[in-house]
C-alpha atoms as a PDB file:
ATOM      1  CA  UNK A   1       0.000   0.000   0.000  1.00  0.00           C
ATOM      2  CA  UNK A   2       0.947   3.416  -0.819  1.00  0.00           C
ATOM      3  CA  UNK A   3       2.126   6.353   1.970  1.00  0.00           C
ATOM      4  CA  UNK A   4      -0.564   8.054   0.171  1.00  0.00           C
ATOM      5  CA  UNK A   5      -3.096   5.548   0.594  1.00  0.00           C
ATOM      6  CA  UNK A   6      -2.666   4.719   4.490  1.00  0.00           C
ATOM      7  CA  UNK A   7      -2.638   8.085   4.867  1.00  0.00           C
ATOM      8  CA  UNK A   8      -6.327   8.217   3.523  1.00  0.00           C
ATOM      9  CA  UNK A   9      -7.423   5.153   5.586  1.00  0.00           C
ATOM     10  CA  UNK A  10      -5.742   6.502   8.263  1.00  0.00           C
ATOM     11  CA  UNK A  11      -7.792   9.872   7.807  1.00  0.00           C
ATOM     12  CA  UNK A  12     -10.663   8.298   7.215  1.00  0.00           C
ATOM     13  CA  UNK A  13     -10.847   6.450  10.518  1.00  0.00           C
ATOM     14  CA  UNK A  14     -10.064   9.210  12.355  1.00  0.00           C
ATOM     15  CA  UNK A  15     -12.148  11.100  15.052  1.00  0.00           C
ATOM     16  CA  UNK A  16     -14.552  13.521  13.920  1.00  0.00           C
ATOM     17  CA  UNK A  17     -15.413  16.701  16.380  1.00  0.00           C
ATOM     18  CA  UNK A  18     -18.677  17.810  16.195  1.00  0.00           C
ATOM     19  CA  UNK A  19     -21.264  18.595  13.605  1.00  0.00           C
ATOM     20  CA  UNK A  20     -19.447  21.574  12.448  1.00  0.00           C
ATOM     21  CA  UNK A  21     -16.249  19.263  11.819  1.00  0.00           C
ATOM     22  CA  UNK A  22     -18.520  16.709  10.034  1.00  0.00           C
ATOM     23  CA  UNK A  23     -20.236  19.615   7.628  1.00  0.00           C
ATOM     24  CA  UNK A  24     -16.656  20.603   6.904  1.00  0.00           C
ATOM     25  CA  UNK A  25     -15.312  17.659   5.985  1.00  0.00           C
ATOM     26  CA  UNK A  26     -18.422  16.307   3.726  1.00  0.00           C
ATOM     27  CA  UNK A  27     -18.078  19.672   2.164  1.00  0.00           C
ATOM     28  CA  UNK A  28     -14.672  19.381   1.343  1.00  0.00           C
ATOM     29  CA  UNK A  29     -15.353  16.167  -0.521  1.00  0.00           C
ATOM     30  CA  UNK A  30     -17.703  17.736  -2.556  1.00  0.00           C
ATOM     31  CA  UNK A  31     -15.783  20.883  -3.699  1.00  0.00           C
ATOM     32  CA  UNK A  32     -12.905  18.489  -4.686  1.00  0.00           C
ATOM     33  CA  UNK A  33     -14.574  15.280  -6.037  1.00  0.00           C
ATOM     34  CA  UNK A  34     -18.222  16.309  -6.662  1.00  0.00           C
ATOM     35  CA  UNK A  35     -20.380  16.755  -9.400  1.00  0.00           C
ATOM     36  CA  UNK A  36     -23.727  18.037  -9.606  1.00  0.00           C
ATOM     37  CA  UNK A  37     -26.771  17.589 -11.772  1.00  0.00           C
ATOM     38  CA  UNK A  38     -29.579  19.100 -10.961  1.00  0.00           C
ATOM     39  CA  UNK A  39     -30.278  18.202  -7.250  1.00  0.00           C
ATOM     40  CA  UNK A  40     -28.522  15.126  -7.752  1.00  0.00           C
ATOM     41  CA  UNK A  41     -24.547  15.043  -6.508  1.00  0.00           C
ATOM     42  CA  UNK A  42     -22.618  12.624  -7.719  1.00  0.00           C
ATOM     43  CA  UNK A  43     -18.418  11.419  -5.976  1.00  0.00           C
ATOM     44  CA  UNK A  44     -16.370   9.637  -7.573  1.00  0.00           C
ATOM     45  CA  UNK A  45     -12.924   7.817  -5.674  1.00  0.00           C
ATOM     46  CA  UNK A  46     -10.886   5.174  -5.978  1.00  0.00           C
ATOM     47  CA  UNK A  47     -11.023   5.072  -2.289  1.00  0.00           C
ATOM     48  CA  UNK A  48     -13.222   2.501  -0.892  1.00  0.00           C
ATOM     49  CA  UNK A  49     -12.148   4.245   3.050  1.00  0.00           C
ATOM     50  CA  UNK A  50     -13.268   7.501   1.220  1.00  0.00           C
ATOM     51  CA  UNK A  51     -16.364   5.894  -0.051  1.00  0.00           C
ATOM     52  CA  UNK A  52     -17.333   3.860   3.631  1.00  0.00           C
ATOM     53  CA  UNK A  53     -16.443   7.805   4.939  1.00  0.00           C
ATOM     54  CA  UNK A  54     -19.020   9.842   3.076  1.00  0.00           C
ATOM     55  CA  UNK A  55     -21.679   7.356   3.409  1.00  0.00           C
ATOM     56  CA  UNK A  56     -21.111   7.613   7.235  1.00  0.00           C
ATOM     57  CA  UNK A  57     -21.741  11.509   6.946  1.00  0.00           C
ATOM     58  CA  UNK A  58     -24.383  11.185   5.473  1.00  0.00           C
ATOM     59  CA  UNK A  59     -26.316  10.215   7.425  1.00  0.00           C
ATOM     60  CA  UNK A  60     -28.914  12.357   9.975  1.00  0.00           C
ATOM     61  CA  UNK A  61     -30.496  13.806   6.796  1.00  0.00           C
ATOM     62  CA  UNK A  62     -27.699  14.900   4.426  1.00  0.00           C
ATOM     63  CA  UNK A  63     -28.765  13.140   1.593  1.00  0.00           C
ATOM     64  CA  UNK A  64     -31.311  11.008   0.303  1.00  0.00           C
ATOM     65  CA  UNK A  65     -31.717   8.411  -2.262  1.00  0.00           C
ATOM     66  CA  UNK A  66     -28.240   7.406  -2.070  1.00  0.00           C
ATOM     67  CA  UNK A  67     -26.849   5.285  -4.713  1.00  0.00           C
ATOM     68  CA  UNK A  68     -23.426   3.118  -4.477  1.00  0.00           C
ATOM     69  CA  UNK A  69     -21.947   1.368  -7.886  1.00  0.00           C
ATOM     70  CA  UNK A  70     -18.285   0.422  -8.781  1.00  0.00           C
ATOM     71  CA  UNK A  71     -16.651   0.071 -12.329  1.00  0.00           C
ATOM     72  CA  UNK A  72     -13.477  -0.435 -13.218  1.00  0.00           C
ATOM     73  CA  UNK A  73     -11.478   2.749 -14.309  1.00  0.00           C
ATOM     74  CA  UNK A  74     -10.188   1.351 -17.567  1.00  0.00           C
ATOM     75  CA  UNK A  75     -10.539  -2.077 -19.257  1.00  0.00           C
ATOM     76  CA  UNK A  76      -6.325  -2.165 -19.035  1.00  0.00           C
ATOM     77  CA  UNK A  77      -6.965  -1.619 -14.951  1.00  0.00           C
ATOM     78  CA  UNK A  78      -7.968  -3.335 -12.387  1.00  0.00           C
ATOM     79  CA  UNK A  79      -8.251   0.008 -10.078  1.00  0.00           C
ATOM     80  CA  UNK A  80     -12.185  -0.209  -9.176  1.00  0.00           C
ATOM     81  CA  UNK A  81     -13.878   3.279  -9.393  1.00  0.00           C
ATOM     82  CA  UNK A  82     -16.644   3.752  -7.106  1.00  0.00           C
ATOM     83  CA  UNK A  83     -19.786   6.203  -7.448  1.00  0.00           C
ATOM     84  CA  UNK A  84     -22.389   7.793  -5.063  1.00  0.00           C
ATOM     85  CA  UNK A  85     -24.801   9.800  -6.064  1.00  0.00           C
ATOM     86  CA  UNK A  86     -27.389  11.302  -3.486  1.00  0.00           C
ATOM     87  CA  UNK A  87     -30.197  13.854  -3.690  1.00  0.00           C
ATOM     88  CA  UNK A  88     -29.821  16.977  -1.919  1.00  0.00           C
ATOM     89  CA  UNK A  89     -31.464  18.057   0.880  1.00  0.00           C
ATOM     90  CA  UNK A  90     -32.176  20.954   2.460  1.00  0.00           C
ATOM     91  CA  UNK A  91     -29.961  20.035   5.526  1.00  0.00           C
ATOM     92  CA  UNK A  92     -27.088  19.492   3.000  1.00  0.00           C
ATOM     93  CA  UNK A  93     -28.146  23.116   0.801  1.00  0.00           C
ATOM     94  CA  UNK A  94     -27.902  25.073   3.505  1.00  0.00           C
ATOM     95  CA  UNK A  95     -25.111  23.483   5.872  1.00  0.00           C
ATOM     96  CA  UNK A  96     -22.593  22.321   3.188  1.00  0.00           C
ATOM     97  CA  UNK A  97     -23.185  23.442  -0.430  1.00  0.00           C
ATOM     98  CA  UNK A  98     -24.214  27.270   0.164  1.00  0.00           C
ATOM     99  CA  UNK A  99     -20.887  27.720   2.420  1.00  0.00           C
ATOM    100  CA  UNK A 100     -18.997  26.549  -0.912  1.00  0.00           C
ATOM    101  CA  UNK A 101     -19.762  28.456  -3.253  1.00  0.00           C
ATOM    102  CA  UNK A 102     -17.344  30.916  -4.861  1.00  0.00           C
ATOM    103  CA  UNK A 103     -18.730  34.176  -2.837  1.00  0.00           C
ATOM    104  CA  UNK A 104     -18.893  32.422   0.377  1.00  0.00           C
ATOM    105  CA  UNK A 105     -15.876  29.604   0.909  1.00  0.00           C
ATOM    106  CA  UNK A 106     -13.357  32.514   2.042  1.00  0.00           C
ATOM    107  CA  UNK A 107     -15.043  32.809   5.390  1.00  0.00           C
ATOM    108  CA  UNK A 108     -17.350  29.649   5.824  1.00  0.00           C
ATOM    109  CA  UNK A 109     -15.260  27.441   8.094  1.00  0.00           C
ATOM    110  CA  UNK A 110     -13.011  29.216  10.329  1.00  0.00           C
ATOM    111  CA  UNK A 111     -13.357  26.762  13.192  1.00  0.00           C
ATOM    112  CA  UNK A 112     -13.247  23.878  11.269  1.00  0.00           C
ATOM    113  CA  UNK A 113     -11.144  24.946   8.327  1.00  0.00           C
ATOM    114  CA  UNK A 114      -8.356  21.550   9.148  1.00  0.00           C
ATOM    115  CA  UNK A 115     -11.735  19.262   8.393  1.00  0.00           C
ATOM    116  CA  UNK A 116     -12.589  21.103   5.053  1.00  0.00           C
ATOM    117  CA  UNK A 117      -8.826  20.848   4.599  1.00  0.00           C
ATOM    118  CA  UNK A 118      -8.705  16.755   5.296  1.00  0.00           C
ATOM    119  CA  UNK A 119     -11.817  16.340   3.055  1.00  0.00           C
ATOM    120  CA  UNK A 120     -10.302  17.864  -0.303  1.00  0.00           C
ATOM    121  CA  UNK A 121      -7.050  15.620   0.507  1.00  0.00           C
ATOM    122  CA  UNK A 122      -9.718  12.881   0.921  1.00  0.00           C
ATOM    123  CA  UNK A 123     -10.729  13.583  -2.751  1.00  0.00           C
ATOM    124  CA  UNK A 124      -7.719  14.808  -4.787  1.00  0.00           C
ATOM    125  CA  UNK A 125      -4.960  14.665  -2.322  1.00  0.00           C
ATOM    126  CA  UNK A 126      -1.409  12.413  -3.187  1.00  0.00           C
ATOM    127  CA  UNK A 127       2.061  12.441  -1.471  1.00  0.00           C
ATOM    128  CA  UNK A 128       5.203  11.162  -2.494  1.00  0.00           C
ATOM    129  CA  UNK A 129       6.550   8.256  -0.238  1.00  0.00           C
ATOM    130  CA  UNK A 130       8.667  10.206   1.834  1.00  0.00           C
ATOM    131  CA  UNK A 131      11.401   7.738   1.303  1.00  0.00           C
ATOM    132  CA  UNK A 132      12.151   8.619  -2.449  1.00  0.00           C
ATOM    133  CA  UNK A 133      11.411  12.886  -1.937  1.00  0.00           C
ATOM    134  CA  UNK A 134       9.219  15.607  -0.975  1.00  0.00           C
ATOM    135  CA  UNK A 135       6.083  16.215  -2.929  1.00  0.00           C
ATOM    136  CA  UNK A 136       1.920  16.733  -1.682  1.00  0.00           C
ATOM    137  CA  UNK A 137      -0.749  18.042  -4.702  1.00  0.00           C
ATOM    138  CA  UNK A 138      -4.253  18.706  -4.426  1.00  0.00           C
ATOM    139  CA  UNK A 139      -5.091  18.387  -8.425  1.00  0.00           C
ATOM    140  CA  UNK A 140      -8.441  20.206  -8.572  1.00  0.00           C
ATOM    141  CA  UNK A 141     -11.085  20.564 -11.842  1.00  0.00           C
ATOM    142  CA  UNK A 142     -10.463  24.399 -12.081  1.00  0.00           C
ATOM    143  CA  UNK A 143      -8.339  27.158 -11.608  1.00  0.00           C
ATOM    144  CA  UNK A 144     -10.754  28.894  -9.399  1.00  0.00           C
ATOM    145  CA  UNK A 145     -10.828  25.943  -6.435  1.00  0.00           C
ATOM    146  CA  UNK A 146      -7.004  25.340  -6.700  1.00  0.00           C
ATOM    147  CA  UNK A 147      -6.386  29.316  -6.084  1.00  0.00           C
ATOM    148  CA  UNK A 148      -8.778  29.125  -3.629  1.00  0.00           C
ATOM    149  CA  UNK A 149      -6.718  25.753  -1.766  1.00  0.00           C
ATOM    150  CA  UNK A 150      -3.934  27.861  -2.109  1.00  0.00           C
ATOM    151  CA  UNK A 151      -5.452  30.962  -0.366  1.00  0.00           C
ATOM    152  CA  UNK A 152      -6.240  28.815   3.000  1.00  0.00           C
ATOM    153  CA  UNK A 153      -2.546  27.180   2.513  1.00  0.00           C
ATOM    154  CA  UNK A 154      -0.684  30.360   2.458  1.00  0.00           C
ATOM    155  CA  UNK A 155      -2.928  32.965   4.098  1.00  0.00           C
ATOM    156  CA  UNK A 156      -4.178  30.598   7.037  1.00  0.00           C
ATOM    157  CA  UNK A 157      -1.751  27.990   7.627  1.00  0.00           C
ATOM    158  CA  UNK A 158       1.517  30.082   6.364  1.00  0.00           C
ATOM    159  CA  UNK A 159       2.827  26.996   3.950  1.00  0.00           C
ATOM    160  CA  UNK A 160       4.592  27.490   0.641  1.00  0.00           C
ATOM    161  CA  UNK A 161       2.318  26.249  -1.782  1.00  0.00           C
ATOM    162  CA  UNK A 162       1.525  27.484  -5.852  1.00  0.00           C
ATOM    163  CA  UNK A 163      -1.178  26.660  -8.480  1.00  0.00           C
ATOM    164  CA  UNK A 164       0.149  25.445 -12.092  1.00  0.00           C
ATOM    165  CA  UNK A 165      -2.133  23.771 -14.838  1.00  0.00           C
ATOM    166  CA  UNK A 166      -1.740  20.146 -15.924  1.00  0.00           C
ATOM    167  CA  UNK A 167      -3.884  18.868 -18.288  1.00  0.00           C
ATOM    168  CA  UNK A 168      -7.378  19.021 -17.469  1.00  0.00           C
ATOM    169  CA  UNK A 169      -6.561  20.556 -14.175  1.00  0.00           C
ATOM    170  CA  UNK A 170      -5.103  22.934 -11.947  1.00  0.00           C
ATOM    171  CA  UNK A 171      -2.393  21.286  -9.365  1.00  0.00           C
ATOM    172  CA  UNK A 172      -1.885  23.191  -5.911  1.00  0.00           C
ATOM    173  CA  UNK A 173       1.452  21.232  -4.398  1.00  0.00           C
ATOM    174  CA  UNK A 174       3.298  21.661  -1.585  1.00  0.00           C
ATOM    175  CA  UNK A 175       7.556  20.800  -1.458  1.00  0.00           C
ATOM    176  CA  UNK A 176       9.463  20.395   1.136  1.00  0.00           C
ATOM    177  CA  UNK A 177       9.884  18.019   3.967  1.00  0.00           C
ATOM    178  CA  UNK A 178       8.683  20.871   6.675  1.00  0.00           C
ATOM    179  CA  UNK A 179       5.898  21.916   4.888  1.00  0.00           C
ATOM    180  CA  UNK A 180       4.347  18.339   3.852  1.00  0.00           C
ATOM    181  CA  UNK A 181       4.930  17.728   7.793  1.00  0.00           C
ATOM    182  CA  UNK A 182       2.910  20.924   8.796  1.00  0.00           C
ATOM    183  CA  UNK A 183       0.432  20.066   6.146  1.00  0.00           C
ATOM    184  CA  UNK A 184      -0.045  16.381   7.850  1.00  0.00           C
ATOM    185  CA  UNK A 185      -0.165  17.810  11.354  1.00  0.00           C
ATOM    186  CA  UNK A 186      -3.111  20.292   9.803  1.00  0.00           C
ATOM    187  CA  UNK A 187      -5.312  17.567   8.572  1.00  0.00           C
ATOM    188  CA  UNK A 188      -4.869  15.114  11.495  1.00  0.00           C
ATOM    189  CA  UNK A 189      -3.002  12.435  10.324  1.00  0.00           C
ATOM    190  CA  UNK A 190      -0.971  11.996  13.956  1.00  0.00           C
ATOM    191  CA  UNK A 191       0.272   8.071  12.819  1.00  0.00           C
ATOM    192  CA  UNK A 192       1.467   9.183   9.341  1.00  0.00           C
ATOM    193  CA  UNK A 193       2.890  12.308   9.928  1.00  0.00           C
ATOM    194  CA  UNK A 194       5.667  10.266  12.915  1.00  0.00           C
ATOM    195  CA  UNK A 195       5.919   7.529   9.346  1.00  0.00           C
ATOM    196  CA  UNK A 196       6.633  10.761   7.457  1.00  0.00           C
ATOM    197  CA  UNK A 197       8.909  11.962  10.396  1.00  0.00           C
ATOM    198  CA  UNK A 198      10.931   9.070  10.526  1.00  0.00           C
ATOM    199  CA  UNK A 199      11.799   8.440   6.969  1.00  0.00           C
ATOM    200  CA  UNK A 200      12.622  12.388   7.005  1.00  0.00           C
ATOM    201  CA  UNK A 201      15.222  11.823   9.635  1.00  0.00           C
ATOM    202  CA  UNK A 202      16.528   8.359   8.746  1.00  0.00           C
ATOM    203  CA  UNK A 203      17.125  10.388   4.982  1.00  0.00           C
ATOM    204  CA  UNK A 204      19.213  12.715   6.410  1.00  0.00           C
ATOM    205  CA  UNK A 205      21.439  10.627   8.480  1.00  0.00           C
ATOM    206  CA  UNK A 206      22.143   8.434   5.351  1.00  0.00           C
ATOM    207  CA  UNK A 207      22.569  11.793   3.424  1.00  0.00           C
ATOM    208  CA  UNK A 208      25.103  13.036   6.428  1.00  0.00           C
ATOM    209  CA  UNK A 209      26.621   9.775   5.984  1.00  0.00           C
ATOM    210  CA  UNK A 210      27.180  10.197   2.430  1.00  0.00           C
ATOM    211  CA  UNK A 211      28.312  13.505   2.597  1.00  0.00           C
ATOM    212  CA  UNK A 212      30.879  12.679   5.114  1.00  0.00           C
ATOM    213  CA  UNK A 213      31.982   9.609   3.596  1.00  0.00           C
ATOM    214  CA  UNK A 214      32.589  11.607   0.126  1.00  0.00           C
ATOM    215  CA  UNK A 215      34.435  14.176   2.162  1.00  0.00           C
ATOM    216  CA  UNK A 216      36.569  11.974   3.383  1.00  0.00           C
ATOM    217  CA  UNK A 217      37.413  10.201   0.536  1.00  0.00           C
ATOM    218  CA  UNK A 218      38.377  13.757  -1.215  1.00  0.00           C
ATOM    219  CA  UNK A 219      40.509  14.120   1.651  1.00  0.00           C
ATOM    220  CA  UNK A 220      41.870  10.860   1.226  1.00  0.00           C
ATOM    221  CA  UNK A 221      42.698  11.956  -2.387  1.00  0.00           C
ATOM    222  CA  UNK A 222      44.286  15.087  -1.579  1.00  0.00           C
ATOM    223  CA  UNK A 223      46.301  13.692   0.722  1.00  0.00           C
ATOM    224  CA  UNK A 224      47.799  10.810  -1.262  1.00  0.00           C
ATOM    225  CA  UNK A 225      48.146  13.092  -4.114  1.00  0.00           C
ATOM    226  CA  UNK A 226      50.252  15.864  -2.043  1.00  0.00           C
ATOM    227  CA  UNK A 227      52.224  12.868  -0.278  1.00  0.00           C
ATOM    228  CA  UNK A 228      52.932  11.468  -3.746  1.00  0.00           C
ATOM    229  CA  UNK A 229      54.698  14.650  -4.939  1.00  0.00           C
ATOM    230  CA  UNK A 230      56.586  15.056  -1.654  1.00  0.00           C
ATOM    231  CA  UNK A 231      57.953  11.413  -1.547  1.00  0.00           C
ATOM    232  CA  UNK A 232      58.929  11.981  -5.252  1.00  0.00           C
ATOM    233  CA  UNK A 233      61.108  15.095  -4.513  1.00  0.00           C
ATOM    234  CA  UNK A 234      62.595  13.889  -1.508  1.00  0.00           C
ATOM    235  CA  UNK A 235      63.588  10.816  -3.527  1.00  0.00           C
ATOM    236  CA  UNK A 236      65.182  13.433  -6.053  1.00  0.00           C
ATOM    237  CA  UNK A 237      67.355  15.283  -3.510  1.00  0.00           C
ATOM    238  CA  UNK A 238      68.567  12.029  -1.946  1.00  0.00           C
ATOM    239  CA  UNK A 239      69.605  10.593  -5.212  1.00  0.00           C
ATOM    240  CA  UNK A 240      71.062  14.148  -5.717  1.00  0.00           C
ATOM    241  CA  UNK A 241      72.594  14.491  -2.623  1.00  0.00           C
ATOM    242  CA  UNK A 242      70.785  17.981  -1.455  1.00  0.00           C
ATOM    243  CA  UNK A 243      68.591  16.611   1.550  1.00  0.00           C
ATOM    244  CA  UNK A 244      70.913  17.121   4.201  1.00  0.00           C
ATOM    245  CA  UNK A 245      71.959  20.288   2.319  1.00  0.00           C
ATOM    246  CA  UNK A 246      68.636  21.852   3.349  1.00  0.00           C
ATOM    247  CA  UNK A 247      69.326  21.212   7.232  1.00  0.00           C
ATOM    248  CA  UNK A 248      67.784  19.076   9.798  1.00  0.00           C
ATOM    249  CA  UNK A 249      64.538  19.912  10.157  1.00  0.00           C
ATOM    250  CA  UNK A 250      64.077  19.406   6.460  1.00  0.00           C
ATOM    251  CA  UNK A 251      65.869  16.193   6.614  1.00  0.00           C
ATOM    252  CA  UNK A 252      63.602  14.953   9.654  1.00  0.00           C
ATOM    253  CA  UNK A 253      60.673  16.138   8.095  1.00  0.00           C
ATOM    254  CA  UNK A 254      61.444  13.999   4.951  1.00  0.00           C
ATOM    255  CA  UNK A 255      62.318  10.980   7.115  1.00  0.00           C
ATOM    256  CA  UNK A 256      58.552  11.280   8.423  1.00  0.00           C
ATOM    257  CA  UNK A 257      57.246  11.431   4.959  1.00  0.00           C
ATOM    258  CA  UNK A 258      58.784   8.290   3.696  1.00  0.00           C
ATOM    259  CA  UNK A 259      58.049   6.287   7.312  1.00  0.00           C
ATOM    260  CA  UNK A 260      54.089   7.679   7.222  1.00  0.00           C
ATOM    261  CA  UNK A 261      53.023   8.256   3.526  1.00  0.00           C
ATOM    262  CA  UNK A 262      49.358   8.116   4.348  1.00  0.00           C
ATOM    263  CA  UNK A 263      49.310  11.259   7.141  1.00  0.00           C
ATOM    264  CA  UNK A 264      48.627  14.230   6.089  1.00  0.00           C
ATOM    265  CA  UNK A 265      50.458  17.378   6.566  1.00  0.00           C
ATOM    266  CA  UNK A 266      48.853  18.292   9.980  1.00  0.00           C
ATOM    267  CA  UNK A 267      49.566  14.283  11.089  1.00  0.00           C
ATOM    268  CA  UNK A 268      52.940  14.956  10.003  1.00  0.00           C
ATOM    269  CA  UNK A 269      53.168  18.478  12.000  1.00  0.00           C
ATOM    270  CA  UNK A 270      52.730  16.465  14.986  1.00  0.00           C
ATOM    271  CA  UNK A 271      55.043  13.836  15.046  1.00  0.00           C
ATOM    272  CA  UNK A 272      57.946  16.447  14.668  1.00  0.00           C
ATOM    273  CA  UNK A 273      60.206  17.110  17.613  1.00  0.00           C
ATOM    274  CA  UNK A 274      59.235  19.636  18.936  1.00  0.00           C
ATOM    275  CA  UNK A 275      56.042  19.359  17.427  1.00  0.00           C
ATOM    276  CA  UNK A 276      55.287  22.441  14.559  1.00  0.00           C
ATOM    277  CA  UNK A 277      52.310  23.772  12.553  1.00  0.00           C
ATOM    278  CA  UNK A 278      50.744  22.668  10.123  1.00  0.00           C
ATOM    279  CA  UNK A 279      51.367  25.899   8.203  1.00  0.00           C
ATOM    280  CA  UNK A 280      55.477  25.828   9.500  1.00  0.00           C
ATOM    281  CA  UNK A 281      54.950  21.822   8.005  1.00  0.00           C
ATOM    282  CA  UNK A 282      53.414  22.896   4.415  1.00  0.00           C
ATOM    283  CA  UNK A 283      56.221  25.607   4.011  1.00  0.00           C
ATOM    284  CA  UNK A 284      59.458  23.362   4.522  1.00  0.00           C
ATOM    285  CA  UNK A 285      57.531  20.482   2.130  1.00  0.00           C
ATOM    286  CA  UNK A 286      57.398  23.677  -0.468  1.00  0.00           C
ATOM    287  CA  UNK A 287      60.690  24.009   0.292  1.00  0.00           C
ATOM    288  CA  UNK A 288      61.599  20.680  -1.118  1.00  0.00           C
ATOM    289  CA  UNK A 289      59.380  20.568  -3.796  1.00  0.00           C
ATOM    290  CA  UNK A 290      61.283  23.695  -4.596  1.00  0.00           C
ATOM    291  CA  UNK A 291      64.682  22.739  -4.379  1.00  0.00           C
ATOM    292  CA  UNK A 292      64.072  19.165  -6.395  1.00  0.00           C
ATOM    293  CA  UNK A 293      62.190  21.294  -9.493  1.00  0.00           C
ATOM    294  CA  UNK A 294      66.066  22.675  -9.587  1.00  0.00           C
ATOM    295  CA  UNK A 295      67.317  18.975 -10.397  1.00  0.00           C
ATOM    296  CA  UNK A 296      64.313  17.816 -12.100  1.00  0.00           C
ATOM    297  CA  UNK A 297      60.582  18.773 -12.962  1.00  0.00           C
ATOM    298  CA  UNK A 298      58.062  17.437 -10.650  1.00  0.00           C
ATOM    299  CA  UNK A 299      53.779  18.084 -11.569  1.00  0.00           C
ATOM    300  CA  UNK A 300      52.413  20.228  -9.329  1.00  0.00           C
END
């Protein structure tokens, strides 16, 4: 199963507050999923949770008449689409459809704003498993109800969330692992947003890993790369006879080099007696690359 899908079973067994909470929730159904004709509303979902969910709601004189049938979506799939259609009643009219309506949504559910939130998830809602990326959309039938997701998103909740077309559509979509978290905490779903939490953090210690374990292994390379000059020039002024030319501390810094090839220049710095810098360690090395490009050309 899907992240996406237990999160809608999870939502859909969750607690519902009150009839104000229910009303909200049926109505965001609706403005994402439904279609009317005449006094007839019809929902169509994918979601038999989603399905078991509205028929629950209802109930206590919502809507009458009500009508349940499945088909397949496609011949070439075996998802099963499944329809309700109900006739409107005056309860529903007046508690749930007139507070959706394009002059009235902007300030019909201030107490129970999370619930209308949770229903359009319920009906057009999908989120990337959190273990391959960051990425929520609420893909709505027109521009009008996506800008109007994206209002409540950014005006009430303060997430970063935009509108673009696809298709037949209009996507609102959230990025980010912060904001698909604060979107989850905003719609209720307690169980998935700890799942989401946990792949979020178990991500970034394998990323940290990574990152450290690619950092070292540059360092690695840098290291073997500068020792490789420094044993080749020390090799030239031995051959040449310079090395003890240059003094002691150029000679004992040498002798370290050739006993500890894999240290690097600050590893080196320390084993000197007395102990130097690592900056006092890098100049007398530059000192010998120095002296052996006299005697013979060594790549920098």
């Amino acid at each position: 199963m899907s992240f996406s899908s237990k999160l809608k079973t999870e939502l859909c067994k969750a607690k519902i507050e009150g009839v104000a909470a229910k009303n909200a929730l049926i109505a965001g159904i609706i403005f994402s999923i439904g279609k009317a004709d005449g006094d007839v509303i019809t929902i169509g979902t994918e979601s038999s949770d989603v399905v078991k969910l509205v028929l629950k709601l209802l109930k206590n004189g919502l809507g009458t008449d009500i009508e349940l049938n499945g088909d397949e979506s496609s011949p070439f799939s075996k998802k099963m689409i499944y329809g309700i259609s109900f006739r409107v009643t005056p309860k529903l009219q007046s508690d749930v459809l007139d507070r959706i309506s394009e002059s009235t949504i902007g300030h019909s559910f201030d107490e129970s704003l999370d619930y209308f939130i949770r229903g359009v998830f319920l009906g057009v809602g999908s989120v990337t498993n959190p273990q391959k990326g960051y990425h929520m959309e609420l893909s709505m039938k027109n521009e009008w109800r996506a800008m109007c997701i994206n209002r409540f998103l950014t005006v009430h909740y303060d997430l970063v969330s935009k509108v673009l077309p696809r298709k037949n559509s209009y996507i609102c979509y959230l990025k980010g692992a912060e904001n698909i978290s604060n979107f989850l905490t905003i719609i209720g779903a307690v169980s998935s947003f700890f799942e989401f939490e946990d792949a979020r953090v178990l991500k970034q210690v394998r990323n940290n890993i990574n990152r450290k374990i690619n950092c070292d292994l540059a360092n690695i390379n840098k290291i073997t790369d500068a020792a490789l000059i420094q044993t080749k020039a020390i090799a030239i002024l031995k051959d040449a006879g310079k090395l003890k030319k240059l003094g002691k501390k150029y000679e004992e810094i040498a002798a370290l080099r050739m006993e500890y090839p894999e240290l690097s220049i600050a590893g080196i710095a320390e084993l000197t007696d007395p102990p130097i810098t690592k900056s006092g360690c890098n100049h007398r090395f530059n000192k010998i690359i120095e002296e052996a490009k006299k005697i013979k050309g060594i790549e920098d």
